[in-house]
C-alpha atoms as a PDB file:
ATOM      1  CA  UNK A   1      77.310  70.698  67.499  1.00  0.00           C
ATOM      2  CA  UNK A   2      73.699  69.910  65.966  1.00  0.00           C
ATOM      3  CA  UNK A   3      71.275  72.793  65.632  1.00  0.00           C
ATOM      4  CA  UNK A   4      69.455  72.640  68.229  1.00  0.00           C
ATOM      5  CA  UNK A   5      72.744  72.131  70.607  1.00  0.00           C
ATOM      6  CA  UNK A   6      73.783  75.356  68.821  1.00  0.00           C
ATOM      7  CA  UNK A   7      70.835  77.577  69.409  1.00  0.00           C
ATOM      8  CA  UNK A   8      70.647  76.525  73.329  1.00  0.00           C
ATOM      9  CA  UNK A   9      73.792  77.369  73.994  1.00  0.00           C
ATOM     10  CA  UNK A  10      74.106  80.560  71.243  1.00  0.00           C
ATOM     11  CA  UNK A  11      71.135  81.454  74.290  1.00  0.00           C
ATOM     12  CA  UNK A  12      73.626  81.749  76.965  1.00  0.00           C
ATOM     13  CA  UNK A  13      75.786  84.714  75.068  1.00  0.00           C
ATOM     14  CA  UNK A  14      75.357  87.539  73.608  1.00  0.00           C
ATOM     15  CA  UNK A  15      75.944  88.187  69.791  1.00  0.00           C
ATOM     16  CA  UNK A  16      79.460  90.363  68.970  1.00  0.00           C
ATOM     17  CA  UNK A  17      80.717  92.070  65.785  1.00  0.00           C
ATOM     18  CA  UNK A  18      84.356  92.767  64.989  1.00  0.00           C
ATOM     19  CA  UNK A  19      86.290  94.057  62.427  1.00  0.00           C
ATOM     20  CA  UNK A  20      89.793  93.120  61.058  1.00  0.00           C
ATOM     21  CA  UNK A  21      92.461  92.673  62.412  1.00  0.00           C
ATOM     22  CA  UNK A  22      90.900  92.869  66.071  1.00  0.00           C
ATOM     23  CA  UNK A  23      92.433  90.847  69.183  1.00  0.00           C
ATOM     24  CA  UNK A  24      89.684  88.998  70.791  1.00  0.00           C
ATOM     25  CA  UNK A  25      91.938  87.400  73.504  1.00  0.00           C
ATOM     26  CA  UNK A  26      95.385  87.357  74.152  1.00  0.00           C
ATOM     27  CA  UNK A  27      97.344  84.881  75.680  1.00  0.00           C
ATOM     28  CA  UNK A  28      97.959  84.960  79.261  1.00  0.00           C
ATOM     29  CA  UNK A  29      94.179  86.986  79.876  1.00  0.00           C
ATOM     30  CA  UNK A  30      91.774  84.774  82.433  1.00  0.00           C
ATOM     31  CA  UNK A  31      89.580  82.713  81.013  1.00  0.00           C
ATOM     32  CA  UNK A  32      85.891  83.953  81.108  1.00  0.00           C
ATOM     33  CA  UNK A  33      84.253  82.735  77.910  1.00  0.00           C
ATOM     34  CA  UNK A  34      83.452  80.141  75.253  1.00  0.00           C
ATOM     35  CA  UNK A  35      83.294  81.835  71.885  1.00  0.00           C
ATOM     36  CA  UNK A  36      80.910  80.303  68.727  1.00  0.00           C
ATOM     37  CA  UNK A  37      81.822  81.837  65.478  1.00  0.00           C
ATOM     38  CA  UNK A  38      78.962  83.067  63.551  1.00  0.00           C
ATOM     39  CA  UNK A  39      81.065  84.763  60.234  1.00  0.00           C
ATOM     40  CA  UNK A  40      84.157  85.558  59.216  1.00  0.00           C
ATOM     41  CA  UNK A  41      87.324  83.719  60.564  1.00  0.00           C
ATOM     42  CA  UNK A  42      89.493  84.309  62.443  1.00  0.00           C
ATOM     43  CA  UNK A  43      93.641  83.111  63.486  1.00  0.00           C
ATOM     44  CA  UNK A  44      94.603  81.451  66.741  1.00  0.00           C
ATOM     45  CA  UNK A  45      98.431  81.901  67.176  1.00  0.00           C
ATOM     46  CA  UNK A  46     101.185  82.353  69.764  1.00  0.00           C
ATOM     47  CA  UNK A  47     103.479  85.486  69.579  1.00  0.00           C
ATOM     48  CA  UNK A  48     107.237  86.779  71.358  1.00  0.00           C
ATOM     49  CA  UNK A  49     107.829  89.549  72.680  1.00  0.00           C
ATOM     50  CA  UNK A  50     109.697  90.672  69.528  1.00  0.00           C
ATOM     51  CA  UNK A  51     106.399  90.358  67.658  1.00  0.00           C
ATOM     52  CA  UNK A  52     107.139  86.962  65.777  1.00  0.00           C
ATOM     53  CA  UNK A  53     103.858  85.031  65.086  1.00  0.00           C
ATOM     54  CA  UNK A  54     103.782  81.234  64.641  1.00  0.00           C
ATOM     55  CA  UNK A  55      99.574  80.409  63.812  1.00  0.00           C
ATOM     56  CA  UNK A  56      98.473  77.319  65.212  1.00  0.00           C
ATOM     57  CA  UNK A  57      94.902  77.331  63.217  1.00  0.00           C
ATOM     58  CA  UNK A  58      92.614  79.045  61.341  1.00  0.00           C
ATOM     59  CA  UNK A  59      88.627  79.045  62.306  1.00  0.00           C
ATOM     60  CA  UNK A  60      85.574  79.380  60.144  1.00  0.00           C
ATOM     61  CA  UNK A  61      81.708  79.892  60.391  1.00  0.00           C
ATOM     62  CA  UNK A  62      80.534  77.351  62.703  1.00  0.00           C
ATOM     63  CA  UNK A  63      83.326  76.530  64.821  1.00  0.00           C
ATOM     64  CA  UNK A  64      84.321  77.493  67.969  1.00  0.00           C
ATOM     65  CA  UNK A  65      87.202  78.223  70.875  1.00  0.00           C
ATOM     66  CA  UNK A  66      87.700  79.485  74.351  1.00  0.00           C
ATOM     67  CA  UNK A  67      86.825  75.749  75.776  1.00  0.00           C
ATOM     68  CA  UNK A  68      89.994  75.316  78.038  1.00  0.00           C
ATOM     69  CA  UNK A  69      88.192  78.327  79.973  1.00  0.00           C
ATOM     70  CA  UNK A  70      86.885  74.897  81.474  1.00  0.00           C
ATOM     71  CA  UNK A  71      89.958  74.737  83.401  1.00  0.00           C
ATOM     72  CA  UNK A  72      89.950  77.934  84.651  1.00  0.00           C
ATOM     73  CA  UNK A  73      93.584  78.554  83.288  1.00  0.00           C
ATOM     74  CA  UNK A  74      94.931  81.426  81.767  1.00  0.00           C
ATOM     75  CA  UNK A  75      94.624  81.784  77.498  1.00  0.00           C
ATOM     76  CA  UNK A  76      97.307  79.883  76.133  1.00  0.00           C
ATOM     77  CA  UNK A  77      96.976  81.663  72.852  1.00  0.00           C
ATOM     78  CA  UNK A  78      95.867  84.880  70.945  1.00  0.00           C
ATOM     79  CA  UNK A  79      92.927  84.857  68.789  1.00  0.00           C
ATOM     80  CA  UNK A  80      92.738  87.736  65.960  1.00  0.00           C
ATOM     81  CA  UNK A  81      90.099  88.258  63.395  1.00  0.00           C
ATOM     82  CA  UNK A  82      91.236  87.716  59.716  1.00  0.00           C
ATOM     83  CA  UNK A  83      87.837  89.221  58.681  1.00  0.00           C
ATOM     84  CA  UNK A  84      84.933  90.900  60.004  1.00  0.00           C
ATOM     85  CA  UNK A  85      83.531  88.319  62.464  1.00  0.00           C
ATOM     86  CA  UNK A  86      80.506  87.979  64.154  1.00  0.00           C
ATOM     87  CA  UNK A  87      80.524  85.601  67.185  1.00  0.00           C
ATOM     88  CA  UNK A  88      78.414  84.799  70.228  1.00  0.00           C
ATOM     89  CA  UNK A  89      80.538  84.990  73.499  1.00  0.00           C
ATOM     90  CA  UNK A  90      79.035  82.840  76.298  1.00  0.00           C
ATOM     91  CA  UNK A  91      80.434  83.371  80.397  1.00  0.00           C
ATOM     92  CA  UNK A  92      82.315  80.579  81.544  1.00  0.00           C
ATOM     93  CA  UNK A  93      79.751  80.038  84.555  1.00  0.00           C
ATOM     94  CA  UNK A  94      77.245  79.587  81.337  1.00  0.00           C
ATOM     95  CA  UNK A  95      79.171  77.391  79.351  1.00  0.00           C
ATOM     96  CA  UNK A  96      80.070  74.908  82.510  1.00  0.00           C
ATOM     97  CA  UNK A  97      76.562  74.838  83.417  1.00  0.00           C
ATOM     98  CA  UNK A  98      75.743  73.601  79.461  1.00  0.00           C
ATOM     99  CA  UNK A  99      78.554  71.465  79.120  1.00  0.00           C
ATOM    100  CA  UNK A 100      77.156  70.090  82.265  1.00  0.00           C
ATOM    101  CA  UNK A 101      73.762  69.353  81.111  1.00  0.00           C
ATOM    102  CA  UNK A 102      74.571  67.899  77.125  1.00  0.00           C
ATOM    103  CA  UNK A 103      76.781  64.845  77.391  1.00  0.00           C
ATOM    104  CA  UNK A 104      76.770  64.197  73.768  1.00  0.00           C
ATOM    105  CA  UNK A 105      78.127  67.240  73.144  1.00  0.00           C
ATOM    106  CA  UNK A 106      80.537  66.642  75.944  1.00  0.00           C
ATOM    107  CA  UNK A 107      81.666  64.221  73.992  1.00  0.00           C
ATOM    108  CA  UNK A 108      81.791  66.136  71.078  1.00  0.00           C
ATOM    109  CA  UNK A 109      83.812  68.219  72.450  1.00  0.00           C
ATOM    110  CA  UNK A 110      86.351  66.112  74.020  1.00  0.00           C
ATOM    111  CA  UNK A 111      86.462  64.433  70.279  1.00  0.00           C
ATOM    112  CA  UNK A 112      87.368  68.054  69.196  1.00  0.00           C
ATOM    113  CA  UNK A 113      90.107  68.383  71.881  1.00  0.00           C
ATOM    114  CA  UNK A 114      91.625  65.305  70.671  1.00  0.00           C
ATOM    115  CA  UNK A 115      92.137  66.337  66.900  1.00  0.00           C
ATOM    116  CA  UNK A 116      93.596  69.614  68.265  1.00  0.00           C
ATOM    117  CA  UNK A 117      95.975  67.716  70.256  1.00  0.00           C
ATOM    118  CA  UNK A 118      96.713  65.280  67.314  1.00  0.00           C
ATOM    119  CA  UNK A 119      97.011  68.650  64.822  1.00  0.00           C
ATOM    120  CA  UNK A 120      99.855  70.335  67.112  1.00  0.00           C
ATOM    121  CA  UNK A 121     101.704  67.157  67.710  1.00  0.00           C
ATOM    122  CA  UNK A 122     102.203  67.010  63.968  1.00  0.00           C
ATOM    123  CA  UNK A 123     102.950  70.683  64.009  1.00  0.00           C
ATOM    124  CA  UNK A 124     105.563  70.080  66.901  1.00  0.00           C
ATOM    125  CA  UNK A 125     107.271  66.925  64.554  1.00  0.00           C
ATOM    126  CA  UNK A 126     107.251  68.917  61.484  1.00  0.00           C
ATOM    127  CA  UNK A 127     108.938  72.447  62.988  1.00  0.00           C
ATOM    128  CA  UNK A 128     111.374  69.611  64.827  1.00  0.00           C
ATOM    129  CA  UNK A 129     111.456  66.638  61.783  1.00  0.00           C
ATOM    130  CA  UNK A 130     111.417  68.617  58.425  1.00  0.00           C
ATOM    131  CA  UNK A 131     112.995  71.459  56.885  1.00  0.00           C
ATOM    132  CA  UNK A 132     111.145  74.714  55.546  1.00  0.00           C
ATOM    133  CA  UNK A 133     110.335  73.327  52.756  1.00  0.00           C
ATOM    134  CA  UNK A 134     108.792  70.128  54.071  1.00  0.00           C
ATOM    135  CA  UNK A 135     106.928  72.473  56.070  1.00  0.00           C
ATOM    136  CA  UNK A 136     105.637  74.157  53.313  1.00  0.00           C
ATOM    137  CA  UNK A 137     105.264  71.532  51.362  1.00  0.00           C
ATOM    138  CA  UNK A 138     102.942  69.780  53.699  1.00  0.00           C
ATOM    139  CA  UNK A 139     100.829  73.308  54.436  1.00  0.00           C
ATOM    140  CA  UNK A 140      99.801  73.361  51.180  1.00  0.00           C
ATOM    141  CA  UNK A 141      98.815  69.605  50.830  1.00  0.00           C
ATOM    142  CA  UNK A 142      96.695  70.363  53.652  1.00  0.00           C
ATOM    143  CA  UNK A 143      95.013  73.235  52.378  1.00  0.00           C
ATOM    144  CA  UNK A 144      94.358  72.220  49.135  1.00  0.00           C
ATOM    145  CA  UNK A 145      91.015  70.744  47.997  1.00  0.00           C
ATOM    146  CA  UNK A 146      90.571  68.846  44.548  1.00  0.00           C
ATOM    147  CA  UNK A 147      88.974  71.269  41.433  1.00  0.00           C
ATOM    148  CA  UNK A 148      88.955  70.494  37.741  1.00  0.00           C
ATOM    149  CA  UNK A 149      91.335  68.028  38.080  1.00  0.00           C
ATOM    150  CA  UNK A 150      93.920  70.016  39.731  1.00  0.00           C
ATOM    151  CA  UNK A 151      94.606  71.068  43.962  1.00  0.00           C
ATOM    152  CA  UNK A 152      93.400  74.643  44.548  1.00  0.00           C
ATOM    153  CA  UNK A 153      94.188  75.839  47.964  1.00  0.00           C
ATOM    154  CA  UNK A 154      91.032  78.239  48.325  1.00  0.00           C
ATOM    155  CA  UNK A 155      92.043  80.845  51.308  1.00  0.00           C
ATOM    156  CA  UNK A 156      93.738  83.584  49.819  1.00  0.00           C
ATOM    157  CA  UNK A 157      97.082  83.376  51.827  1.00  0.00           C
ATOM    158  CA  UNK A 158      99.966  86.150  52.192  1.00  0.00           C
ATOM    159  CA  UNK A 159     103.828  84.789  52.053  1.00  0.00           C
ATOM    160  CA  UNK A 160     103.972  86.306  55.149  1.00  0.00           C
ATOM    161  CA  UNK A 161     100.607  84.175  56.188  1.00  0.00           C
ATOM    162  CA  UNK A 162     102.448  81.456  54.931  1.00  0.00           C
ATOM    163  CA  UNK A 163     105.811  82.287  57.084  1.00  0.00           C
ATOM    164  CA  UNK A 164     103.898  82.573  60.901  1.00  0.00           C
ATOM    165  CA  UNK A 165     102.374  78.845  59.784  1.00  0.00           C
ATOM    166  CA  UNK A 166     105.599  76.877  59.244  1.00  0.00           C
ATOM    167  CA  UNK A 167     107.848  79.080  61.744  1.00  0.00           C
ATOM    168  CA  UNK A 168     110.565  80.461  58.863  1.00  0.00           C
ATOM    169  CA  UNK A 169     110.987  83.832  57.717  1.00  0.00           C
ATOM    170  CA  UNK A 170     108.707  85.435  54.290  1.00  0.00           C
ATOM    171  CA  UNK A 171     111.837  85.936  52.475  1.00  0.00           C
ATOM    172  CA  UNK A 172     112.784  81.834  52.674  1.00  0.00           C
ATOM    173  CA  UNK A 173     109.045  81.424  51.487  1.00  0.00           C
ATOM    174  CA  UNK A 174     109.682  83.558  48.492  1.00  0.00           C
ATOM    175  CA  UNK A 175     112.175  81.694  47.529  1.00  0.00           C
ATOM    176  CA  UNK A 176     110.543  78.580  47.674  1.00  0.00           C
ATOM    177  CA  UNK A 177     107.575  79.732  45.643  1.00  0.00           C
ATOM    178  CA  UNK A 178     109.516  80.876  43.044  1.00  0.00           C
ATOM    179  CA  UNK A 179     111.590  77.534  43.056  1.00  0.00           C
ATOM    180  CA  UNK A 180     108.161  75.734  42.589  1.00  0.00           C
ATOM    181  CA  UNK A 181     106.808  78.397  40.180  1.00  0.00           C
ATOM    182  CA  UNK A 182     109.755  77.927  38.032  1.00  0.00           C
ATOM    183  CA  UNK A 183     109.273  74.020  38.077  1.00  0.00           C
ATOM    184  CA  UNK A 184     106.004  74.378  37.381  1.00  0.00           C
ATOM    185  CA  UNK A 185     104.593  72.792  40.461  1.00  0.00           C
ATOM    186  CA  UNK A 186     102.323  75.502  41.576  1.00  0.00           C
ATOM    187  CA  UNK A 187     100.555  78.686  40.347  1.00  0.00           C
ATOM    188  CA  UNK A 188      99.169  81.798  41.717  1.00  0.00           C
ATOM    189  CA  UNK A 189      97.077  84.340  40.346  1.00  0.00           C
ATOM    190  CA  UNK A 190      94.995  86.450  42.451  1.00  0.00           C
ATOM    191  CA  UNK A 191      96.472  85.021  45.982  1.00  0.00           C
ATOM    192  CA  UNK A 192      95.068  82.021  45.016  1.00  0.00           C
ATOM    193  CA  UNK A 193      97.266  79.050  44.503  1.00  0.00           C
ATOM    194  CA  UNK A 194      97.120  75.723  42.601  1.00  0.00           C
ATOM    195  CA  UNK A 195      99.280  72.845  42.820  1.00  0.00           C
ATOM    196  CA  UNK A 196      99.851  71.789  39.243  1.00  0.00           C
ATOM    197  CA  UNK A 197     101.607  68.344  40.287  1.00  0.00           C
ATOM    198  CA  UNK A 198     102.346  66.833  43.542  1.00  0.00           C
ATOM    199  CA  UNK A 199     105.404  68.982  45.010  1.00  0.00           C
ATOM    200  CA  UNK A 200     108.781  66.864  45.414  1.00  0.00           C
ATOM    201  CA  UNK A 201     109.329  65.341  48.694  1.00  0.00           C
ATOM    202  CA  UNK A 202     112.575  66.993  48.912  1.00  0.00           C
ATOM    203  CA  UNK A 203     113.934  70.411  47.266  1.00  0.00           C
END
């Protein structure tokens, strides 16, 4: 979305604060707004009725969710704050009417819809295809970004943050850590975690 995209449609909503840890939607509510993030970030995921978590993505400054309101359907997921966020929520009626009137981002958007889909068909072939530690494995892969010659995964992630990614349990992602800690694969110091040398493909 290109600036002047953004500050049309940021015209359409109204600007929202929230603090940690607060649902913004839950899965199965209507459908009744397109939401822009401003700050902070915030965790889409899917949940049980036993309380189990598996997190489907992670949003930042800048992006946005809420589009399948388009379809009128109900949420198909939750969306929590990880932070204090601030984000502009737009009415459906709104956001059809600008979606609408902007084909380029139309197609933007569509583009966007696409590497969802793409990201959760990997995420389906990796909880069906690979073990935990595959899972893990790859996570961190992803997450990592190059930094004085090493792979420093930046967000400050929980075991537990870890565990509702990959679908397994915190204490089987202890383990693992420690496995690579002890083999000198990966580090952590203040939740922050390096990969020393490319993890083995299979533990």
């Amino acid at each position: 979305m290109d600036a002047n995209e953004l500050r049309v449609l940021s015209a359409q909503g109204v600007v929202k604060s929230y603090p940690k840890n607060t649902v913004i939607v839950s899965e199965g509510d209507e459908t009744d707004s397109f939401f822009i993030l401003v700050s902070g970030r915030v965790k889409v995921y899917v949940s049980d009725e036993e309380g189990r978590e598996v997190v489907l993505r992670m949003h930042g400054p800048g992006e946005y969710f809420g589009e399948m309101a388009l379809d009128g359907q109900p949420r198909s997921a939750s969306v929590m704050t990880a932070e204090p966020a601030r984000l502009v929520v737009i009415p459906k009626a709104k956001f059809r009417d600008f979606v609408r009137g902007h084909p380029d981002f139309t197609i933007q958007l569509i583009e966007k819809l696409i590497g969802r889909v793409r990201a959760l068909t990997e995420n389906v072939k990796s909880l069906a295809l690979m073990d935990v530690y595959g899972r893990v494995a790859r996570l961190m892969l992803d997450l990592a970004r190059p930094e004085d010659g090493k792979l420093v995964i930046q967000e400050k992630l929980t075991q537990q943050d870890i565990a509702s990614r990959v679908g397994a349990s915190r204490e089987m992602i202890s383990k693992i850590f420690k496995d690579l800690s002890a083999g000198g694969y990966i580090s952590i110091a203040h939740k922050r975690i390096t990969i020393n040398k490319p993890p083995p493909r299979r533990w």
